[in-house]
Every structure is written in C-alpha cells, then in structure tokens.
PDB file of N, CA and C in Angstrom:
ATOM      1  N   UNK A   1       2.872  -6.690 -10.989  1.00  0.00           N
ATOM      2  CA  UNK A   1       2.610  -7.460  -9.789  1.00  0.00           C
ATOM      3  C   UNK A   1       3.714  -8.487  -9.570  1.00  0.00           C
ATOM      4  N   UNK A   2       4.174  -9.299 -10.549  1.00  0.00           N
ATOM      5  CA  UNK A   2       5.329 -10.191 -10.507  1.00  0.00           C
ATOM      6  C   UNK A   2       6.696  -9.429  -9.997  1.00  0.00           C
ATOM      7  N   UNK A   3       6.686  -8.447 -10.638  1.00  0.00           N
ATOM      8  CA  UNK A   3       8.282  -7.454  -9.970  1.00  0.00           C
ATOM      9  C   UNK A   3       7.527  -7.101  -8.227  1.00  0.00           C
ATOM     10  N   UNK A   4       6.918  -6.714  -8.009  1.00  0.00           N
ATOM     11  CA  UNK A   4       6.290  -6.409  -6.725  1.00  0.00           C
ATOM     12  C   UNK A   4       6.784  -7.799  -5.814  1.00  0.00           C
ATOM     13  N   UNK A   5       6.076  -9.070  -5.950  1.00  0.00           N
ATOM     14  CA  UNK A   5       6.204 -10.361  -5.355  1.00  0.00           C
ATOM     15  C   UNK A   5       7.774 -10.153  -5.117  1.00  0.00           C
ATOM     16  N   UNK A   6       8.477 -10.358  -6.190  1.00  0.00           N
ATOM     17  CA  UNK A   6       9.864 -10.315  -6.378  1.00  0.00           C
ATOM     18  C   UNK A   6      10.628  -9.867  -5.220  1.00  0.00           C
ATOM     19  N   UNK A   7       9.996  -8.250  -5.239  1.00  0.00           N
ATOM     20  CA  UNK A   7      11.098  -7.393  -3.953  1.00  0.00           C
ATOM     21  C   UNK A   7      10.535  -7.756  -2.837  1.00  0.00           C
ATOM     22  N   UNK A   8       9.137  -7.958  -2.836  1.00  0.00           N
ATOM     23  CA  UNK A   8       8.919  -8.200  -1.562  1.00  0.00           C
ATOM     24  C   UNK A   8       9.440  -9.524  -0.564  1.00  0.00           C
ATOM     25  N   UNK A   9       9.556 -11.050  -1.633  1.00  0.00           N
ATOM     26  CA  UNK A   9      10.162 -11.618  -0.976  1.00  0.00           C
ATOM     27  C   UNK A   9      12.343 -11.531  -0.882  1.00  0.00           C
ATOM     28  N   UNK A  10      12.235 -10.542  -1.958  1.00  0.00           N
ATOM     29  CA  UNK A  10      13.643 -10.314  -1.675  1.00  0.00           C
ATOM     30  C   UNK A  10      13.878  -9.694  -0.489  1.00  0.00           C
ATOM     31  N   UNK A  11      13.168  -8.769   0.090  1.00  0.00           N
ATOM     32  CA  UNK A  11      13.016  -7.758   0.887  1.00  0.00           C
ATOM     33  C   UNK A  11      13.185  -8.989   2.369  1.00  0.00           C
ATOM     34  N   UNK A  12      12.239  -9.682   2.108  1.00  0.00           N
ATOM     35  CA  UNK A  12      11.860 -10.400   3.188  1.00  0.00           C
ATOM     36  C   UNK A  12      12.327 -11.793   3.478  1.00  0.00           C
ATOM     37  N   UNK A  13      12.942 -12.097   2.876  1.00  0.00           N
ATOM     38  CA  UNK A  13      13.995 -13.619   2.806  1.00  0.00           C
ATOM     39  C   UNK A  13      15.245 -13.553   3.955  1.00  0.00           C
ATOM     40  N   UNK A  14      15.787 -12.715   4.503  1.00  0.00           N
ATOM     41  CA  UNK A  14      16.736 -12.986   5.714  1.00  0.00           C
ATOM     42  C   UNK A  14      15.665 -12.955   6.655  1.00  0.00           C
ATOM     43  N   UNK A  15      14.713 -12.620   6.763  1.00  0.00           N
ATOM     44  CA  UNK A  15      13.788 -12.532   7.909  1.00  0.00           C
ATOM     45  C   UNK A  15      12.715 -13.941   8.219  1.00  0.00           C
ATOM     46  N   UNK A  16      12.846 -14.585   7.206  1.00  0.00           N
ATOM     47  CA  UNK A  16      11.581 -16.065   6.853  1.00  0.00           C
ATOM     48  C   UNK A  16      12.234 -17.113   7.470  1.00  0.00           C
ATOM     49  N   UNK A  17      12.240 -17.422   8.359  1.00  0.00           N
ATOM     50  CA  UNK A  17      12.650 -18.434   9.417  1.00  0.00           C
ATOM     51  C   UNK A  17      11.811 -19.379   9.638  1.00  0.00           C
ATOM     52  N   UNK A  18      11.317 -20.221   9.429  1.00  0.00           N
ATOM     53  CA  UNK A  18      10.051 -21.256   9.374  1.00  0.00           C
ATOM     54  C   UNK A  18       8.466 -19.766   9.314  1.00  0.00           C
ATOM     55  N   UNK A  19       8.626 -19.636   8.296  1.00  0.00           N
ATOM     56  CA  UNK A  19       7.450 -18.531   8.467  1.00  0.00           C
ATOM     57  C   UNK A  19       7.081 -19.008   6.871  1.00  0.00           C
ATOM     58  N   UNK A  20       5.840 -18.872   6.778  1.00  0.00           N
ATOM     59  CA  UNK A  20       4.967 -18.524   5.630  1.00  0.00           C
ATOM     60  C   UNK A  20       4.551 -17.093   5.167  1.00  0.00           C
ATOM     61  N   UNK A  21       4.878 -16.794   4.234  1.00  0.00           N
ATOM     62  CA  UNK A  21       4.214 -15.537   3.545  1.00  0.00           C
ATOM     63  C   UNK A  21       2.616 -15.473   3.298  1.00  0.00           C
ATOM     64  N   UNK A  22       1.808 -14.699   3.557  1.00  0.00           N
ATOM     65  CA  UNK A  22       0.451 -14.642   2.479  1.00  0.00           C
ATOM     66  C   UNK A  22       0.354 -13.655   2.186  1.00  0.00           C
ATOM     67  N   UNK A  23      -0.110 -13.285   1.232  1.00  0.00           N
ATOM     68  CA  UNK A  23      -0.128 -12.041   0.605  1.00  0.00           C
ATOM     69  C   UNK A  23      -1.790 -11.779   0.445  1.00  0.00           C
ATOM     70  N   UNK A  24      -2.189 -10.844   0.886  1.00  0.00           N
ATOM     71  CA  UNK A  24      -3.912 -10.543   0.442  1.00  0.00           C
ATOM     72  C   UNK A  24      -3.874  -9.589  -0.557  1.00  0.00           C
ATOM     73  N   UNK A  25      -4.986  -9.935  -1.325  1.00  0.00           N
ATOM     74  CA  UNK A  25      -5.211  -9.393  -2.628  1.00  0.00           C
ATOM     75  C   UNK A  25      -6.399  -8.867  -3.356  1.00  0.00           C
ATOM     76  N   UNK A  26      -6.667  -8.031  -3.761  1.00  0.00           N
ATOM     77  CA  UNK A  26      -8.174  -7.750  -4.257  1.00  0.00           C
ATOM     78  C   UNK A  26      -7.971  -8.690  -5.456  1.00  0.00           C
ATOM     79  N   UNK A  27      -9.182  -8.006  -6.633  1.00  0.00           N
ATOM     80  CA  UNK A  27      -9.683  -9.226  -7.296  1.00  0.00           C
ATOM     81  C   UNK A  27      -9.008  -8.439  -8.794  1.00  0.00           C
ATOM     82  N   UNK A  28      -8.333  -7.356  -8.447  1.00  0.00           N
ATOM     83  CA  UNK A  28      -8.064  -6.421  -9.785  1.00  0.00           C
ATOM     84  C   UNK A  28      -7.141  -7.453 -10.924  1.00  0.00           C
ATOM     85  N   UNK A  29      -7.179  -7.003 -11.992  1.00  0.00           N
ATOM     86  CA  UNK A  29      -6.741  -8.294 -13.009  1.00  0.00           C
ATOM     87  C   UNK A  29      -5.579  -8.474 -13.298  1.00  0.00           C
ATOM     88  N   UNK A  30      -4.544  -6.980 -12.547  1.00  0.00           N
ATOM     89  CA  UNK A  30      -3.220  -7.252 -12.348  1.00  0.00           C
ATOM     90  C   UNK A  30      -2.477  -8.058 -11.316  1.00  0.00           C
ATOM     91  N   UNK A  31      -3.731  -8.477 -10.677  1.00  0.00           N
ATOM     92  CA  UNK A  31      -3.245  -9.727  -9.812  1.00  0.00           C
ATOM     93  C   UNK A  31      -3.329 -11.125  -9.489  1.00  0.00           C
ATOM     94  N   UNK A  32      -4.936 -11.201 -10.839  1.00  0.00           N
ATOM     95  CA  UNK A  32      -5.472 -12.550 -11.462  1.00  0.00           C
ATOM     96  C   UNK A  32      -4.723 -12.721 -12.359  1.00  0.00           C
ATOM     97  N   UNK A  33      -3.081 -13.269 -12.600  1.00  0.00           N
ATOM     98  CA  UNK A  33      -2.773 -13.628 -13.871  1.00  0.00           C
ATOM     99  C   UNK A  33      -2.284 -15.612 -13.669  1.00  0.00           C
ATOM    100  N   UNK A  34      -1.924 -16.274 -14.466  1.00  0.00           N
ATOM    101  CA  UNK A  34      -1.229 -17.077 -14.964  1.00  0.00           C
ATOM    102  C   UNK A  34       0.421 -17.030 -13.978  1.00  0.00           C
ATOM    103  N   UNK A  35       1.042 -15.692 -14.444  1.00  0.00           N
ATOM    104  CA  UNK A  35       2.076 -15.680 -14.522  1.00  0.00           C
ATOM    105  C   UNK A  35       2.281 -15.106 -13.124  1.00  0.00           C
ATOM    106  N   UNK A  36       1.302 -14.496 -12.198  1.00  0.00           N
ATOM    107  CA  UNK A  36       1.451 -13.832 -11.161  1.00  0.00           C
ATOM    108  C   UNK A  36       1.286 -15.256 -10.240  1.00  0.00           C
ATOM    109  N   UNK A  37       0.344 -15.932 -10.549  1.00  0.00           N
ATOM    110  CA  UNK A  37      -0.204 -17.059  -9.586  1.00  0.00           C
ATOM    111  C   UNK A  37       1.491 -17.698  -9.962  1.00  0.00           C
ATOM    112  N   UNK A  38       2.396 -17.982 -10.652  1.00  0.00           N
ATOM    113  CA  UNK A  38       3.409 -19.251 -10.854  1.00  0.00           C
ATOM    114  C   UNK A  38       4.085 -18.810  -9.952  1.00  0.00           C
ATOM    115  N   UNK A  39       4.240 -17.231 -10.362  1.00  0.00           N
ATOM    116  CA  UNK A  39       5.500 -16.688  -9.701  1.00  0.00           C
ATOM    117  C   UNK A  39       5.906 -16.889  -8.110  1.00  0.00           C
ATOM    118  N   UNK A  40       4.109 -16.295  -7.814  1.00  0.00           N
ATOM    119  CA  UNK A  40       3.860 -16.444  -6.133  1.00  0.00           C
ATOM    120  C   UNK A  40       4.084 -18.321  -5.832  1.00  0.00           C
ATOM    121  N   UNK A  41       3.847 -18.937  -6.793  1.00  0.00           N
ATOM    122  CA  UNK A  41       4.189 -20.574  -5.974  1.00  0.00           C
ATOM    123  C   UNK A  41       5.674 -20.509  -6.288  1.00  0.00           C
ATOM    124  N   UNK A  42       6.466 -20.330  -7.410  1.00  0.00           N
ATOM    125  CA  UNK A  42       7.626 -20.109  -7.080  1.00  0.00           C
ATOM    126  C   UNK A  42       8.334 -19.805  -5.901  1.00  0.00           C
ATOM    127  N   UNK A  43       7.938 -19.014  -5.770  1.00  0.00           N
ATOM    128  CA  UNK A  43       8.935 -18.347  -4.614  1.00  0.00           C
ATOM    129  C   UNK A  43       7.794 -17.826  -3.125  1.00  0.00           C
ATOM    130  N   UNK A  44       6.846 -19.205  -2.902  1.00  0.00           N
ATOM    131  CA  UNK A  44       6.229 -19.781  -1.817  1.00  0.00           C
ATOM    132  C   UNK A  44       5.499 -18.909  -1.173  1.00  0.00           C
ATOM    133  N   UNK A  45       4.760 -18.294  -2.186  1.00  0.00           N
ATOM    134  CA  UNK A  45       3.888 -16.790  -1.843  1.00  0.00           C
ATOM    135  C   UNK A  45       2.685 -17.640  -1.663  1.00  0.00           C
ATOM    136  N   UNK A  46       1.417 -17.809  -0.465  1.00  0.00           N
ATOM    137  CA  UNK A  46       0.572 -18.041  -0.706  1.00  0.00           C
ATOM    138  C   UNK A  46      -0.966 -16.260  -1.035  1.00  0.00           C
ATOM    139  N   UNK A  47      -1.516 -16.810  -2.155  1.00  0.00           N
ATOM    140  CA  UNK A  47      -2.414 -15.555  -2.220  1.00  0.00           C
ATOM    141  C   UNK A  47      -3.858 -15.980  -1.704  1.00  0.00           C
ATOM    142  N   UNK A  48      -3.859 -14.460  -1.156  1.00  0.00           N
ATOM    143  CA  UNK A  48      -5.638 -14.818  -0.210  1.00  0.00           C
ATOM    144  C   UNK A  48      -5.904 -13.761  -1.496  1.00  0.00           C
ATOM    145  N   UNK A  49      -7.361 -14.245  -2.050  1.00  0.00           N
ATOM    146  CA  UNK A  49      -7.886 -13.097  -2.683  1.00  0.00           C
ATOM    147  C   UNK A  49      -8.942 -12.641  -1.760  1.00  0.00           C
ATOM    148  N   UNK A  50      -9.435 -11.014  -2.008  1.00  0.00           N
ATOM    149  CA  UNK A  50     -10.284 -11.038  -0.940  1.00  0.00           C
ATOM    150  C   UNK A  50     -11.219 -10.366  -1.861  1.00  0.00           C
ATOM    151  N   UNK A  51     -12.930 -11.209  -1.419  1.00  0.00           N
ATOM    152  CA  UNK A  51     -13.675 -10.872  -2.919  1.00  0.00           C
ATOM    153  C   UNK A  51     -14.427  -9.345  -2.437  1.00  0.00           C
ATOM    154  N   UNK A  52     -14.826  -9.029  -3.835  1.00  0.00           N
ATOM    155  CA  UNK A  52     -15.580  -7.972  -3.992  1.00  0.00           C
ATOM    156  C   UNK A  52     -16.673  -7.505  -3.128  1.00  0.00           C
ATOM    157  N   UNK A  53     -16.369  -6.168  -2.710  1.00  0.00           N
ATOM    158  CA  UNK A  53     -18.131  -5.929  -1.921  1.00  0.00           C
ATOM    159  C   UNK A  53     -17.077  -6.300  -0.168  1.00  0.00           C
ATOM    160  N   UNK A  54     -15.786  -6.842  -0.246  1.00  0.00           N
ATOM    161  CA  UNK A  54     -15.962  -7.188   1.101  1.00  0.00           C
ATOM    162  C   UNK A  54     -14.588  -6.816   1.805  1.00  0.00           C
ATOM    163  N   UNK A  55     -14.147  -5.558   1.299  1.00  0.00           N
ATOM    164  CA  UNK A  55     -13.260  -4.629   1.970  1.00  0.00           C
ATOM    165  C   UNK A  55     -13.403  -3.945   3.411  1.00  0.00           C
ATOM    166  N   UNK A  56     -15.217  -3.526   3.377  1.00  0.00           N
ATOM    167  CA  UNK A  56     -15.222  -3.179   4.564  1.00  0.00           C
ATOM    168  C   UNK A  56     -15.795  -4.016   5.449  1.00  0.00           C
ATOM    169  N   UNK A  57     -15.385  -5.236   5.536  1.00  0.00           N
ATOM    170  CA  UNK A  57     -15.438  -6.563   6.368  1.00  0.00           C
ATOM    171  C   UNK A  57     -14.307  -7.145   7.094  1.00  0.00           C
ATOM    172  N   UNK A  58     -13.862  -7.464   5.679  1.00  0.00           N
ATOM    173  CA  UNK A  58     -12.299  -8.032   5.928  1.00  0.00           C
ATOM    174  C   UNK A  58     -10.863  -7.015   6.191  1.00  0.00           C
ATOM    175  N   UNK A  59     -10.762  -6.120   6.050  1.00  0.00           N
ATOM    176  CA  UNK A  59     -10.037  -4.549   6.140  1.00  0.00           C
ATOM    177  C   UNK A  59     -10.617  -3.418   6.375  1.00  0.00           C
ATOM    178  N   UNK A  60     -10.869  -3.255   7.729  1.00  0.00           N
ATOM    179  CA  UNK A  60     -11.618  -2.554   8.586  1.00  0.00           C
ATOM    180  C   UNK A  60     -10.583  -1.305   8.366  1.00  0.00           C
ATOM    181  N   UNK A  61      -9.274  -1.567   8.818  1.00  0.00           N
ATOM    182  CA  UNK A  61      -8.197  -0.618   8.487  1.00  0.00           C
ATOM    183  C   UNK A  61      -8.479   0.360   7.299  1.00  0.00           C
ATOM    184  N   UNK A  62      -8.812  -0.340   6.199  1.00  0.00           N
ATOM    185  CA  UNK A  62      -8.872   0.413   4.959  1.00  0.00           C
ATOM    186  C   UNK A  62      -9.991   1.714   4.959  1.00  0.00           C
ATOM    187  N   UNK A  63     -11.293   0.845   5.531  1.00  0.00           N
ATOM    188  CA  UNK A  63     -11.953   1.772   5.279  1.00  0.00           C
ATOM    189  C   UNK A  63     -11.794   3.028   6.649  1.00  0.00           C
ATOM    190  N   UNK A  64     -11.790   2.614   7.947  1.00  0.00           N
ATOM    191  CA  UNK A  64     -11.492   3.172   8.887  1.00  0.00           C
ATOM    192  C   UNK A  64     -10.736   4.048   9.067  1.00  0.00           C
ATOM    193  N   UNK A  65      -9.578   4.205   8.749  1.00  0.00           N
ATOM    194  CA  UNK A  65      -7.928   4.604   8.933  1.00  0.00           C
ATOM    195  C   UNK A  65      -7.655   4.949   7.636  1.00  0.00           C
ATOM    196  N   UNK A  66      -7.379   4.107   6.865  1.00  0.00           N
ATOM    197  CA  UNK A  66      -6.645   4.533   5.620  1.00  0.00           C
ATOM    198  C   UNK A  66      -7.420   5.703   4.923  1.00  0.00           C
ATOM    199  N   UNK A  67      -8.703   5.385   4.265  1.00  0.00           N
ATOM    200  CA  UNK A  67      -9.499   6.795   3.959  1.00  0.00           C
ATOM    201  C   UNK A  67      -9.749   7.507   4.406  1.00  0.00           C
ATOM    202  N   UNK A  68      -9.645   7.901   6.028  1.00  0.00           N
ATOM    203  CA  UNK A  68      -9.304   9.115   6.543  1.00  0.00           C
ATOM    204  C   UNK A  68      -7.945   9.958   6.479  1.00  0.00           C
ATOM    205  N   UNK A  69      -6.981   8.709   6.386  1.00  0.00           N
ATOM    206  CA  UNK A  69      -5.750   9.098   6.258  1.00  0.00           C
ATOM    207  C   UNK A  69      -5.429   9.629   4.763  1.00  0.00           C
ATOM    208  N   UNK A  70      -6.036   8.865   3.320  1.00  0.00           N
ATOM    209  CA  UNK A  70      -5.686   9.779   2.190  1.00  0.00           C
ATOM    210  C   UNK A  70      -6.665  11.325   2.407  1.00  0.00           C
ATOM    211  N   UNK A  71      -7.583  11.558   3.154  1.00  0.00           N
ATOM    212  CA  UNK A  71      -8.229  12.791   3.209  1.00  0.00           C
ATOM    213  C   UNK A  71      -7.295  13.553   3.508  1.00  0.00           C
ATOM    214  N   UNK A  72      -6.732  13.163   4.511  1.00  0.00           N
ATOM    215  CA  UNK A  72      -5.919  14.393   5.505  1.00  0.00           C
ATOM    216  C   UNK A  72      -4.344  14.542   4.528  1.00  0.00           C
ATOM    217  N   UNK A  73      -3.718  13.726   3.714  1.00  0.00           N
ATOM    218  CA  UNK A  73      -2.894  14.055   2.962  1.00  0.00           C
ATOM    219  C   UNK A  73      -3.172  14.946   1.915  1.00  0.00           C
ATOM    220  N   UNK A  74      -3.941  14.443   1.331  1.00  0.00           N
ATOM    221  CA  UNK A  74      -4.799  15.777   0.228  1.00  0.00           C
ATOM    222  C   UNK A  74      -4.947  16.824   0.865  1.00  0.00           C
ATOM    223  N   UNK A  75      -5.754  17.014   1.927  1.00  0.00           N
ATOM    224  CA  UNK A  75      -5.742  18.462   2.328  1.00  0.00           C
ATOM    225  C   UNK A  75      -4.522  19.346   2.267  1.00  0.00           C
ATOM    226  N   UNK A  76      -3.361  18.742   2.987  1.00  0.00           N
ATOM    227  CA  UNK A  76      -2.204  18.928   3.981  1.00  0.00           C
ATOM    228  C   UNK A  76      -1.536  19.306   2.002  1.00  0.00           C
ATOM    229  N   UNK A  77      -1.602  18.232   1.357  1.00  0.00           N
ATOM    230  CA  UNK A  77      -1.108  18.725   0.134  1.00  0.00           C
ATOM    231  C   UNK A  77      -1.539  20.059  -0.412  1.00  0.00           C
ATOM    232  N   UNK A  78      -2.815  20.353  -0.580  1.00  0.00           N
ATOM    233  CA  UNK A  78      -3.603  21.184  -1.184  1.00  0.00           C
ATOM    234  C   UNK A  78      -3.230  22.536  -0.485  1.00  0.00           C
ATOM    235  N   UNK A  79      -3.221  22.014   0.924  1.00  0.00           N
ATOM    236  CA  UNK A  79      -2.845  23.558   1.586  1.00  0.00           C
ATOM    237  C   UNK A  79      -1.233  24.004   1.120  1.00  0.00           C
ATOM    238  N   UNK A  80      -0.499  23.034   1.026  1.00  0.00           N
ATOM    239  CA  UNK A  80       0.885  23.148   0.665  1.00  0.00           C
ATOM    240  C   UNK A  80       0.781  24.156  -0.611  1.00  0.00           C
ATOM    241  N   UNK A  81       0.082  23.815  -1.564  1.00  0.00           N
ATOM    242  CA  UNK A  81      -0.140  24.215  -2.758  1.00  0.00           C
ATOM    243  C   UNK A  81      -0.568  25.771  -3.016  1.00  0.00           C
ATOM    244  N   UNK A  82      -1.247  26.079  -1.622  1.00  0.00           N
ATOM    245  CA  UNK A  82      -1.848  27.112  -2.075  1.00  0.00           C
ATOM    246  C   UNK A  82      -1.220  27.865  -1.049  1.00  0.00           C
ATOM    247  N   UNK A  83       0.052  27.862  -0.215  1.00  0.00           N
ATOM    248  CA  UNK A  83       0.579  28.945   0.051  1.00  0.00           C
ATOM    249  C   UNK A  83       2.094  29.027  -0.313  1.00  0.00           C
ATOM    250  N   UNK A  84       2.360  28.268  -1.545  1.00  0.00           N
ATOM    251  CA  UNK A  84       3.619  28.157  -1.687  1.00  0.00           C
ATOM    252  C   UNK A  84       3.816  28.683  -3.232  1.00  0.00           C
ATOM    253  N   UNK A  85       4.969  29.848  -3.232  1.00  0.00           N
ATOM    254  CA  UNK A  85       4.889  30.394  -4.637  1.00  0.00           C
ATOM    255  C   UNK A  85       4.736  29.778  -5.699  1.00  0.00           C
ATOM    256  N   UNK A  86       3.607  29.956  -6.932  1.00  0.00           N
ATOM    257  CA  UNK A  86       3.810  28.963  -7.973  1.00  0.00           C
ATOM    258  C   UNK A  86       2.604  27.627  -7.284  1.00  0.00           C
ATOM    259  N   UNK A  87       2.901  27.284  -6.567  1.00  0.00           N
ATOM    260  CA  UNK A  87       1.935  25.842  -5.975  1.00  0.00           C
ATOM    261  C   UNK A  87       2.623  25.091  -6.026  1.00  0.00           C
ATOM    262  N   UNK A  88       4.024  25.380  -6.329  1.00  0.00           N
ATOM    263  CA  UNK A  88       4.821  24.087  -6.724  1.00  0.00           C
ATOM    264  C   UNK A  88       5.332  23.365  -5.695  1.00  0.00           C
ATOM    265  N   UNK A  89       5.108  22.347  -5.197  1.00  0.00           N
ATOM    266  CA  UNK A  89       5.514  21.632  -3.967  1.00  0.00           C
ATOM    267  C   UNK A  89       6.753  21.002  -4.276  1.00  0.00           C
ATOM    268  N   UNK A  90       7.676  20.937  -3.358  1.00  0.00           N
ATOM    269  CA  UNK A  90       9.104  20.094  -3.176  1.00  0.00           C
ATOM    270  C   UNK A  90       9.196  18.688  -3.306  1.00  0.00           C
ATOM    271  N   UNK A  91       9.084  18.087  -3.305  1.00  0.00           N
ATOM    272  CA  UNK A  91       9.935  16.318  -2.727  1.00  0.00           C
ATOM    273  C   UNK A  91       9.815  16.555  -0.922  1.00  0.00           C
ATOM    274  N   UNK A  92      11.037  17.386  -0.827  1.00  0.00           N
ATOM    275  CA  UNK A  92      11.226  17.635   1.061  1.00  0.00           C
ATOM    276  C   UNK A  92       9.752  17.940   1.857  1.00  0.00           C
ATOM    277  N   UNK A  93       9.252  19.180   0.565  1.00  0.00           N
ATOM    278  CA  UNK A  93       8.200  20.492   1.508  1.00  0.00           C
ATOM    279  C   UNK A  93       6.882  19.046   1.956  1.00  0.00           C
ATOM    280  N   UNK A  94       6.971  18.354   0.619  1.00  0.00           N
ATOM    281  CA  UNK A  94       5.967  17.163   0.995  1.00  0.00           C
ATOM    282  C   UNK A  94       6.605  15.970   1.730  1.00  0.00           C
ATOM    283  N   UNK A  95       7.287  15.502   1.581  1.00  0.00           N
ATOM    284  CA  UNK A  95       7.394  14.721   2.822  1.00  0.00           C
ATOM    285  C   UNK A  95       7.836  15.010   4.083  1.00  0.00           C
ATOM    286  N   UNK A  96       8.054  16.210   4.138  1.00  0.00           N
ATOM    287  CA  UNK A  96       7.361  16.770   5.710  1.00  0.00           C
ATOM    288  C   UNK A  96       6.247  17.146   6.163  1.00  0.00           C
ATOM    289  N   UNK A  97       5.551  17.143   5.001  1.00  0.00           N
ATOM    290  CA  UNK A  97       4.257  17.082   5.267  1.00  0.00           C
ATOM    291  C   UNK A  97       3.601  16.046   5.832  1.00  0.00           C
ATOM    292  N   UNK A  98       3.801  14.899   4.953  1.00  0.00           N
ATOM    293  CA  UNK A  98       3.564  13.831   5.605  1.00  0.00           C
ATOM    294  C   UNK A  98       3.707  12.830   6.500  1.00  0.00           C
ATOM    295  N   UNK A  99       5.215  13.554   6.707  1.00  0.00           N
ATOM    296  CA  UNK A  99       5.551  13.296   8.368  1.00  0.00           C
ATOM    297  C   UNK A  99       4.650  13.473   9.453  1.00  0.00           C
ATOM    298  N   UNK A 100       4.748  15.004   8.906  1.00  0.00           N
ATOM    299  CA  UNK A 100       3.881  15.566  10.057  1.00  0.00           C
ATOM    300  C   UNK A 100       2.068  15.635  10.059  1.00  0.00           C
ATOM    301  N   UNK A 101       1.366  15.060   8.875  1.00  0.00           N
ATOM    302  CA  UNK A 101       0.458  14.242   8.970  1.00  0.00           C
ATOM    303  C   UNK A 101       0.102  13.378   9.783  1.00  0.00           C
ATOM    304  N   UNK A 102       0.974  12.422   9.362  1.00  0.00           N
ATOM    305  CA  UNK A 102       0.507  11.000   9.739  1.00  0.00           C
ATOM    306  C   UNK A 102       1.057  10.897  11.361  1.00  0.00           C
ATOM    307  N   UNK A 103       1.368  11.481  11.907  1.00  0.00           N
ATOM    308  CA  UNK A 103       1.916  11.813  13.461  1.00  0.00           C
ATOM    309  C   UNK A 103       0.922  12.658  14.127  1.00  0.00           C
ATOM    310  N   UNK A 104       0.132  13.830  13.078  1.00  0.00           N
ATOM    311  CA  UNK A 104      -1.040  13.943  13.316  1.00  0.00           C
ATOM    312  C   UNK A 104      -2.195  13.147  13.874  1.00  0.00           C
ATOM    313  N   UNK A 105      -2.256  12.157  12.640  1.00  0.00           N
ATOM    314  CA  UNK A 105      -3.356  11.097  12.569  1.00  0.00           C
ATOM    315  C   UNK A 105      -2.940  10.062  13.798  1.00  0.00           C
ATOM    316  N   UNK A 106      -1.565   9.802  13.883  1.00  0.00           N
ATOM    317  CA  UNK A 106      -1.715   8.379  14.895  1.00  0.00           C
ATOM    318  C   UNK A 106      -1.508   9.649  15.903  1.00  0.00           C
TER     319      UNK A 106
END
C-alpha cells in the first residue's frame, strides 16, 4: 500500500495545483497500518476509510457497474479459452478482449 501511495502521488504531482488528494479506502489491514497512515501524511494523502457493510451505499459504482463489469470479463475470458488451441490466451488476444468488452459495457 505504501509503494501504491508513492506512484500515485508521483503519478499525480505535476497535476496538484492547490488541490488536495483523498484517497478512499476499505477497512482491509493492508491499509490500516502505522506506516501506511505516516506515509499518506507525508506526502499529504488524506485517507477516507469507508466502513464495513457500506460499499453498497457509499460506491454505488462498485456494486452497480463494476460487478457487472468483472462478470462480463470472465465470460469474454472463458470464451477466449475455450475456442483457442490449448486455452492458452495471449497478453494481445486478452487485451482485446477487453477492449472490446468494456466498449461493450459503456
């Protein structure tokens, strides 16, 4: 989680112009640490935790969208799998898949 924070505000530091970061977070214990909480005040991460039981409240997206969206990748994978010699899927064969998924979905 600390290397994560890291790139992300590396990622995002020419872009932070009087802006605040927050980062939302479940309650998992790779993100309750000591060393995760310093890091994020270090380098001016504020963390929202968002508690248990209340995903499909607060991230409507998640449950709405996103778990329809890992359905339809699995499939799209699975079908990949089962008409391709071996089952062995590509790098490419799948991320054209999921190109053409998620262009599906939106």
């Amino acid at each position: 989680m600390v290397r994560i924070i890291n790139l992300l505000v590396d990622q995002l530091q020419p872009h932070l112009v009087n802006s605040q970061v927050v980062l939302l977070l479940d309650i998992a214990r790779s993100h309750v640490t000591d060393e995760v909480s310093t890091v994020a005040t270090d380098r001016q991460i504020w963390l929202v935790f968002i508690p248990t039981r209340m995903t499909s409240l607060l991230q409507p997206l998640d449950i709405g969208v996103f778990n329809m969206s890992r359905f339809r990748f699995q499939h799209a994978y699975d079908h990949l799998r089962s008409i391709l010699p071996g089952g062995q899927v590509s790098d490419e064969q799948w991320l054209r898949s999921l190109v053409r998924t998620n262009h599906e979905i939106m």
